[in-house]
N, C-alpha and C. Protein backbone atom coordinates (compact mmCIF):
# COMPACT_ATOMS: atom_id res chain seq x y z
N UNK A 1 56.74 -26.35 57.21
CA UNK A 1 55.75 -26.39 56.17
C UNK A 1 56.16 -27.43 55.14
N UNK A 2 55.00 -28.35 54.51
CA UNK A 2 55.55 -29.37 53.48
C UNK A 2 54.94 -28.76 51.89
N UNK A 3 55.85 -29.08 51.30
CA UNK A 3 55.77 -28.56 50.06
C UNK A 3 55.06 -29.91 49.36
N UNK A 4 53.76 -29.97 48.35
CA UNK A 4 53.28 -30.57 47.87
C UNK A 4 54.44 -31.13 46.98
N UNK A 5 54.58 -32.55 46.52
CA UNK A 5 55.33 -33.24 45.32
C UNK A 5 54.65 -32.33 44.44
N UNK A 6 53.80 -32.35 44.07
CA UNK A 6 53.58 -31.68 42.61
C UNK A 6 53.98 -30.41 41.96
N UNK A 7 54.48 -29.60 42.91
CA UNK A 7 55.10 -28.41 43.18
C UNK A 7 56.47 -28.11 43.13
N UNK A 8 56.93 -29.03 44.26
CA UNK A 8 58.84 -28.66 43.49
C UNK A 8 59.62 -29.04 42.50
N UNK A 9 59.10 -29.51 41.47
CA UNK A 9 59.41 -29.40 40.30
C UNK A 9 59.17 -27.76 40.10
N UNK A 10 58.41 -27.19 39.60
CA UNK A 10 57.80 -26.16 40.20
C UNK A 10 59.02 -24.80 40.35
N UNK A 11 59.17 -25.44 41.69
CA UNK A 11 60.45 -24.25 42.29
C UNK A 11 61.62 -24.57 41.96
N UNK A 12 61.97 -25.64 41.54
CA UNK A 12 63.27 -25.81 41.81
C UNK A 12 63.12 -25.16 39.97
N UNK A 13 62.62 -25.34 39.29
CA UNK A 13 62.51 -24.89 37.95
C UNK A 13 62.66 -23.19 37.82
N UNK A 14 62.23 -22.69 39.25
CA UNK A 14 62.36 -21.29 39.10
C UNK A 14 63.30 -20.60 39.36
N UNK A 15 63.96 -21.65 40.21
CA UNK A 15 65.16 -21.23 41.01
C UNK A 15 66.74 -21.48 39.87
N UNK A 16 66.16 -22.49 39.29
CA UNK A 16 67.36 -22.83 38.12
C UNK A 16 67.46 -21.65 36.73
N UNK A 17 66.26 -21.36 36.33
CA UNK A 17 65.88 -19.95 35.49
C UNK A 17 66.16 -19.04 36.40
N UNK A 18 66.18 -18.29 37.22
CA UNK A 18 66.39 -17.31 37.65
C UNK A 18 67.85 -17.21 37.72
N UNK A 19 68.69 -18.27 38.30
CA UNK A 19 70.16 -18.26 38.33
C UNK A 19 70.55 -18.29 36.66
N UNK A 20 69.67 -18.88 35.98
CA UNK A 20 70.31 -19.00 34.43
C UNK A 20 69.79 -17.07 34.00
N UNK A 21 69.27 -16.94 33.90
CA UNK A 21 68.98 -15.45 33.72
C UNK A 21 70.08 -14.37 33.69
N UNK A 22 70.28 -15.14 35.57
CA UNK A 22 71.27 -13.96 36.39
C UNK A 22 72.24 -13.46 35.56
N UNK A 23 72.97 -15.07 35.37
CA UNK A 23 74.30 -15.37 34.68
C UNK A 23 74.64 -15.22 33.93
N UNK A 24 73.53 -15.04 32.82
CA UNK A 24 73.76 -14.62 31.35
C UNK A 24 73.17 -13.20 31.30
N UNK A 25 72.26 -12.35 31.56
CA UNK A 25 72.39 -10.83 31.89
C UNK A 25 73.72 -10.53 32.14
N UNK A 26 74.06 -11.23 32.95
CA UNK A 26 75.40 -10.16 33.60
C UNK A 26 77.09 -10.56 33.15
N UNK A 27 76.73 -11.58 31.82
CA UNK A 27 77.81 -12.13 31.30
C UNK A 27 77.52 -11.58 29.63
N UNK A 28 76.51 -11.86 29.24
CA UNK A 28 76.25 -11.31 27.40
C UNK A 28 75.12 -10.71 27.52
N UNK A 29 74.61 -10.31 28.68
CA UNK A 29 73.22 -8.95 28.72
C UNK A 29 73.45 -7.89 28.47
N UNK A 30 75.12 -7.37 29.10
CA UNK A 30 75.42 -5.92 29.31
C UNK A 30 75.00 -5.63 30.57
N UNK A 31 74.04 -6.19 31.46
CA UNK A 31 73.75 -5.76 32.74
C UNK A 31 75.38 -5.39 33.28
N UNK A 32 75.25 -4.68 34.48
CA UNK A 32 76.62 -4.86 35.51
C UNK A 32 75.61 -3.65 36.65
N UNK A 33 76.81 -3.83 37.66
CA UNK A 33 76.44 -3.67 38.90
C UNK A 33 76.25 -2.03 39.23
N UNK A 34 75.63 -1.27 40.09
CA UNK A 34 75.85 0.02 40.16
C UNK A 34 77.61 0.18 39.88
N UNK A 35 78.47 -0.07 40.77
CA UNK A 35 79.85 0.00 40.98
C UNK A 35 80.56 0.14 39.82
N UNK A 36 79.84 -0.94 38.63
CA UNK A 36 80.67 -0.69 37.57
C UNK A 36 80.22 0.19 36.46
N UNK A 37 78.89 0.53 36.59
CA UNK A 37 78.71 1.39 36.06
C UNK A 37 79.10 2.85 36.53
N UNK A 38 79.40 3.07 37.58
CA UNK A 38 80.35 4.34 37.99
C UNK A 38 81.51 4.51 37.45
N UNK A 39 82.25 3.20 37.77
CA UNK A 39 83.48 3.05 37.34
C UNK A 39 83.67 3.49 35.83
N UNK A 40 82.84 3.12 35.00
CA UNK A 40 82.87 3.15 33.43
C UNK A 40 82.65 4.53 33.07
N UNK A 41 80.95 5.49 33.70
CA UNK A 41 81.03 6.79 33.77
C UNK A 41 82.64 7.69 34.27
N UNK A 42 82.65 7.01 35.38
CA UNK A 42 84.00 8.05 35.92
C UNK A 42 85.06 7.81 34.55
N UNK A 43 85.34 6.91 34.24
CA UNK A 43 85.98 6.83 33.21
C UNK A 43 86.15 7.46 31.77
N UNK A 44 84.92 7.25 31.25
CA UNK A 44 84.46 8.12 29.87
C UNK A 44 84.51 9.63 30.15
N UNK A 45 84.59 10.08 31.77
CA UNK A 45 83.84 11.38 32.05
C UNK A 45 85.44 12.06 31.68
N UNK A 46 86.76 11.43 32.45
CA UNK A 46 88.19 11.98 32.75
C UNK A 46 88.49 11.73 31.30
N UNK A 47 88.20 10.80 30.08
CA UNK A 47 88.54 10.68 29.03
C UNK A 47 88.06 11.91 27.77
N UNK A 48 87.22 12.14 28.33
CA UNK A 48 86.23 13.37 27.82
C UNK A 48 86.83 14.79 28.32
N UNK A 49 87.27 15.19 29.32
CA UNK A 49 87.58 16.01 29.72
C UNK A 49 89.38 16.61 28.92
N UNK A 50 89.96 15.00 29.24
CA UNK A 50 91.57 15.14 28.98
C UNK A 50 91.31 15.65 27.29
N UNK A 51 90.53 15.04 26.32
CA UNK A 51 89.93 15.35 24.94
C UNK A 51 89.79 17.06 24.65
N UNK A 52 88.78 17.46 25.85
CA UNK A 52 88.56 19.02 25.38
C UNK A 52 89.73 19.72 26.37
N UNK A 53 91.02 19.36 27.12
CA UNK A 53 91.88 19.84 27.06
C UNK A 53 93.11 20.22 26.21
N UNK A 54 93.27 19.44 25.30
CA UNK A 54 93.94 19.24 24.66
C UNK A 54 94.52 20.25 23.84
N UNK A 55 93.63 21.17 23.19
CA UNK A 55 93.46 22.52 22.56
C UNK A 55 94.22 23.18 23.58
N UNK A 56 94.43 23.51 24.77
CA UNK A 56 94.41 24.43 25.39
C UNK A 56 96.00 23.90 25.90
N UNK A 57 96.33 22.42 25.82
CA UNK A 57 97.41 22.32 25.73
C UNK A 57 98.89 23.05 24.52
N UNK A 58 98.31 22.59 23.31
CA UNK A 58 98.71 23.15 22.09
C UNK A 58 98.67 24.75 21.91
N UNK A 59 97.61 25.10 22.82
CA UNK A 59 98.02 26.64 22.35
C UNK A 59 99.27 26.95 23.64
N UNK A 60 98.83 26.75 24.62
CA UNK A 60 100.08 26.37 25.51
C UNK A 60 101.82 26.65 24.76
N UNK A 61 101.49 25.31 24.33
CA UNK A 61 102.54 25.33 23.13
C UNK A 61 103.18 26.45 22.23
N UNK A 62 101.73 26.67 21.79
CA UNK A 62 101.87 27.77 20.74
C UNK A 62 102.76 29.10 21.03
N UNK A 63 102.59 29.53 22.24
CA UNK A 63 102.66 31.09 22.93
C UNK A 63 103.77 30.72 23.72
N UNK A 64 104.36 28.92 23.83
CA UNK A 64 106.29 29.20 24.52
C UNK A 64 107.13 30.18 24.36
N UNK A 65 107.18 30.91 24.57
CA UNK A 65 108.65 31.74 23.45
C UNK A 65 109.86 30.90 23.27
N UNK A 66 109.64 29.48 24.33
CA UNK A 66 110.68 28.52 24.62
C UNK A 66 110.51 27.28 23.96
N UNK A 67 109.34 27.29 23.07
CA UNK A 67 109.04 26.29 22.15
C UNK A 67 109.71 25.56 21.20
N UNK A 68 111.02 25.93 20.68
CA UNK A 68 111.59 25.51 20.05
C UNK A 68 112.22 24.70 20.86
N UNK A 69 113.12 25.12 21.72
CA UNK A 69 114.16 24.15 22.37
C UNK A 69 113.13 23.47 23.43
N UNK A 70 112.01 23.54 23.57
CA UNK A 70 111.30 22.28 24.39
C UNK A 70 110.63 21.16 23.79
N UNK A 71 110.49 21.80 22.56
CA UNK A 71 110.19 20.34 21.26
C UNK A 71 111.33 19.68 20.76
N UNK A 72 112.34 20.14 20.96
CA UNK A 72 113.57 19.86 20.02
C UNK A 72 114.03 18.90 21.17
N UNK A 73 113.74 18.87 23.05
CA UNK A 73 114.08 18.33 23.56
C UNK A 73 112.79 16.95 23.84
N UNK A 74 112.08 17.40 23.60
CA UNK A 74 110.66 16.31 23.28
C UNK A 74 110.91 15.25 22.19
N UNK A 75 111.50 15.48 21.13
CA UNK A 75 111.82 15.21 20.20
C UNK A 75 112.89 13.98 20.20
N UNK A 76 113.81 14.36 21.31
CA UNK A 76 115.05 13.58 21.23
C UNK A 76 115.10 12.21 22.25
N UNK A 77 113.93 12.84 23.25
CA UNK A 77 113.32 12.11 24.44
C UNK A 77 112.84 10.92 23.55
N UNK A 78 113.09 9.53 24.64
CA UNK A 78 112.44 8.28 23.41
C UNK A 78 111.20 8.24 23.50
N UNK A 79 110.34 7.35 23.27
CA UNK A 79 108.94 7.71 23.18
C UNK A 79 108.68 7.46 24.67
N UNK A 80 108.97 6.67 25.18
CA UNK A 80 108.35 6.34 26.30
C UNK A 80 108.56 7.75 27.54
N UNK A 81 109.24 8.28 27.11
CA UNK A 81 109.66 9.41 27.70
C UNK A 81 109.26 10.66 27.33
N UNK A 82 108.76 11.17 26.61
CA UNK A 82 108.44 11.78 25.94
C UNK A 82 107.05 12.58 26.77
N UNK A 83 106.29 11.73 27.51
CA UNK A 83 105.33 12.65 28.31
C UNK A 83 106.35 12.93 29.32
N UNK A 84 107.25 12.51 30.02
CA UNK A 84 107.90 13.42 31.12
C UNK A 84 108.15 14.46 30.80
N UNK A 85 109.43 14.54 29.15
CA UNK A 85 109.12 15.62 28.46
C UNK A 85 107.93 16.88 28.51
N UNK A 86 106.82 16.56 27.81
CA UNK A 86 105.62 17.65 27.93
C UNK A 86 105.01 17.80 29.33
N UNK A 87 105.81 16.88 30.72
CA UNK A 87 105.23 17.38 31.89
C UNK A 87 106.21 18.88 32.07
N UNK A 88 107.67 18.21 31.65
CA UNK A 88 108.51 19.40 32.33
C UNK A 88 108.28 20.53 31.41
N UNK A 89 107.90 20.14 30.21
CA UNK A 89 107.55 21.94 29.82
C UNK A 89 106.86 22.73 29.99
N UNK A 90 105.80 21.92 30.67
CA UNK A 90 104.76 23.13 31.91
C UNK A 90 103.73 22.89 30.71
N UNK A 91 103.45 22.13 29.38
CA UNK A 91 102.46 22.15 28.79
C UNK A 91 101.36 21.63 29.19
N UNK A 92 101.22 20.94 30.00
CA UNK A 92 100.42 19.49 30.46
C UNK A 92 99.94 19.88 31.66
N UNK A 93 100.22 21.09 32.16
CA UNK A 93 99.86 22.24 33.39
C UNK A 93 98.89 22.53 33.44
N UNK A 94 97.93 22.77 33.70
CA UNK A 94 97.01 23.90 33.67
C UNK A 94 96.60 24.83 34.24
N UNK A 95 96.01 25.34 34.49
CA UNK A 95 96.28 27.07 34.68
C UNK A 95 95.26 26.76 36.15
N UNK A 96 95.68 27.14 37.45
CA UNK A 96 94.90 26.36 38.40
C UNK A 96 95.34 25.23 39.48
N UNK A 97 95.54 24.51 38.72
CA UNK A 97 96.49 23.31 38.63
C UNK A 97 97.50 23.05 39.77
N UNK A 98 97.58 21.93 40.74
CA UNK A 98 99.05 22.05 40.96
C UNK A 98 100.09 21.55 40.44
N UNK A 99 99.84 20.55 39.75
CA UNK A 99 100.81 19.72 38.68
C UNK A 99 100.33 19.51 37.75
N UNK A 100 101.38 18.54 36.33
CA UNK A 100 101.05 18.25 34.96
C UNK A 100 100.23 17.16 35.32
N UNK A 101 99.49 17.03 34.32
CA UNK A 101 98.27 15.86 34.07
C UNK A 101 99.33 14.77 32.92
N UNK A 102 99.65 13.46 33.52
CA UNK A 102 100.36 12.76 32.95
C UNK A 102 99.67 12.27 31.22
N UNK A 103 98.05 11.84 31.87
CA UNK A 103 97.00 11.85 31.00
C UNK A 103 97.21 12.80 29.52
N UNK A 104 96.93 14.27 30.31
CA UNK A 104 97.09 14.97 29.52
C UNK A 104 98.28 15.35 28.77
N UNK A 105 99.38 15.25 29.16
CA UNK A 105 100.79 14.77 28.58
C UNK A 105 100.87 13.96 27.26
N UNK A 106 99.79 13.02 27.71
CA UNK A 106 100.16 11.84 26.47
C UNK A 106 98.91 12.49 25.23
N UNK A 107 97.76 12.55 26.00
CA UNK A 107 97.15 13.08 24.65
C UNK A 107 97.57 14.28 23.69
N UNK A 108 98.23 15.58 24.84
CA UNK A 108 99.08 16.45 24.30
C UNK A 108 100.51 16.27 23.26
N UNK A 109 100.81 14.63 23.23
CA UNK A 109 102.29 14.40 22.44
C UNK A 109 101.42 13.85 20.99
N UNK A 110 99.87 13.29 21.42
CA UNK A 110 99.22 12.88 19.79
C UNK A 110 99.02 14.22 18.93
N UNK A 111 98.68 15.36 19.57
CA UNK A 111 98.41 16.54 18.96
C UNK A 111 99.64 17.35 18.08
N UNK A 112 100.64 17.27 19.50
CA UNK A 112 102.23 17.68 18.38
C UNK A 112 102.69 17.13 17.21
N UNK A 113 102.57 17.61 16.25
CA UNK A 113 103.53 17.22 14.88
C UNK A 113 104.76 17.20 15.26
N UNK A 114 105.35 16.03 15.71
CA UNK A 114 106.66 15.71 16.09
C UNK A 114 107.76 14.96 14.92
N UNK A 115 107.27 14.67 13.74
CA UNK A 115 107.56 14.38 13.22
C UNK A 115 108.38 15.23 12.02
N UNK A 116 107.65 16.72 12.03
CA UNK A 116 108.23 17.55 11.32
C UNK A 116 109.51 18.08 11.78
N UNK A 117 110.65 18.51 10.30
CA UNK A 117 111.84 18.74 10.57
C UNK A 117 111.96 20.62 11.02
């Protein structure tokens, strides 16, 4: 089939807007792909969750009878260490669970007043 001259100006004009469109939607549109919009949900969803655990970590805490000497050893732990700490004290556990939530570990060490003597 021949494409009239007067015309592909035409297409090729549509074809250059459409790629300019693409490129900028999906660079300063905010568009993105199904994939990453999962990715971002799954994300906010485990960030949301570790959030309303947190409470339930601290009372955790609360009801140690072993609480003293597992903060006092939290405490001495350097920071970076410090969630291994709240894994091994079974705080970061949950009830269910087969292991500590490392996640939840770390948001559980923002909640402790570790700073008090």
């Amino acid at each position: 089939m021949t494409t009239p001259e007067w015309l592909k100006p035409g297409i090729y004009g549509t074809l250059l807007g459409a790629a300019f469109v693409g490129i900028v939607g999906f660079s300063w549109g905010g568009w993105m792909t199904g994939g990453g919009a999962e990715e971002m949900a799954n994300k906010m969803a485990q960030e949301e969750v570790i959030a309303a655990l947190v409470p339930v970590c601290l009372e955790m805490y609360r009801t140690d009878n072993e609480r003293i000497a597992k903060l006092a050893t939290i405490r001495e732990a350097s920071s970076f260490k410090r969630r291994d700490a709240v894994m091994e004290a079974g705080w970061a556990t949950m009830p269910g669970s087969n292991g500590p939530n490392r996640d939840l570990a770390k948001a559980c060490i923002e909640g402790l007043d570790l700073d008090e003597s």
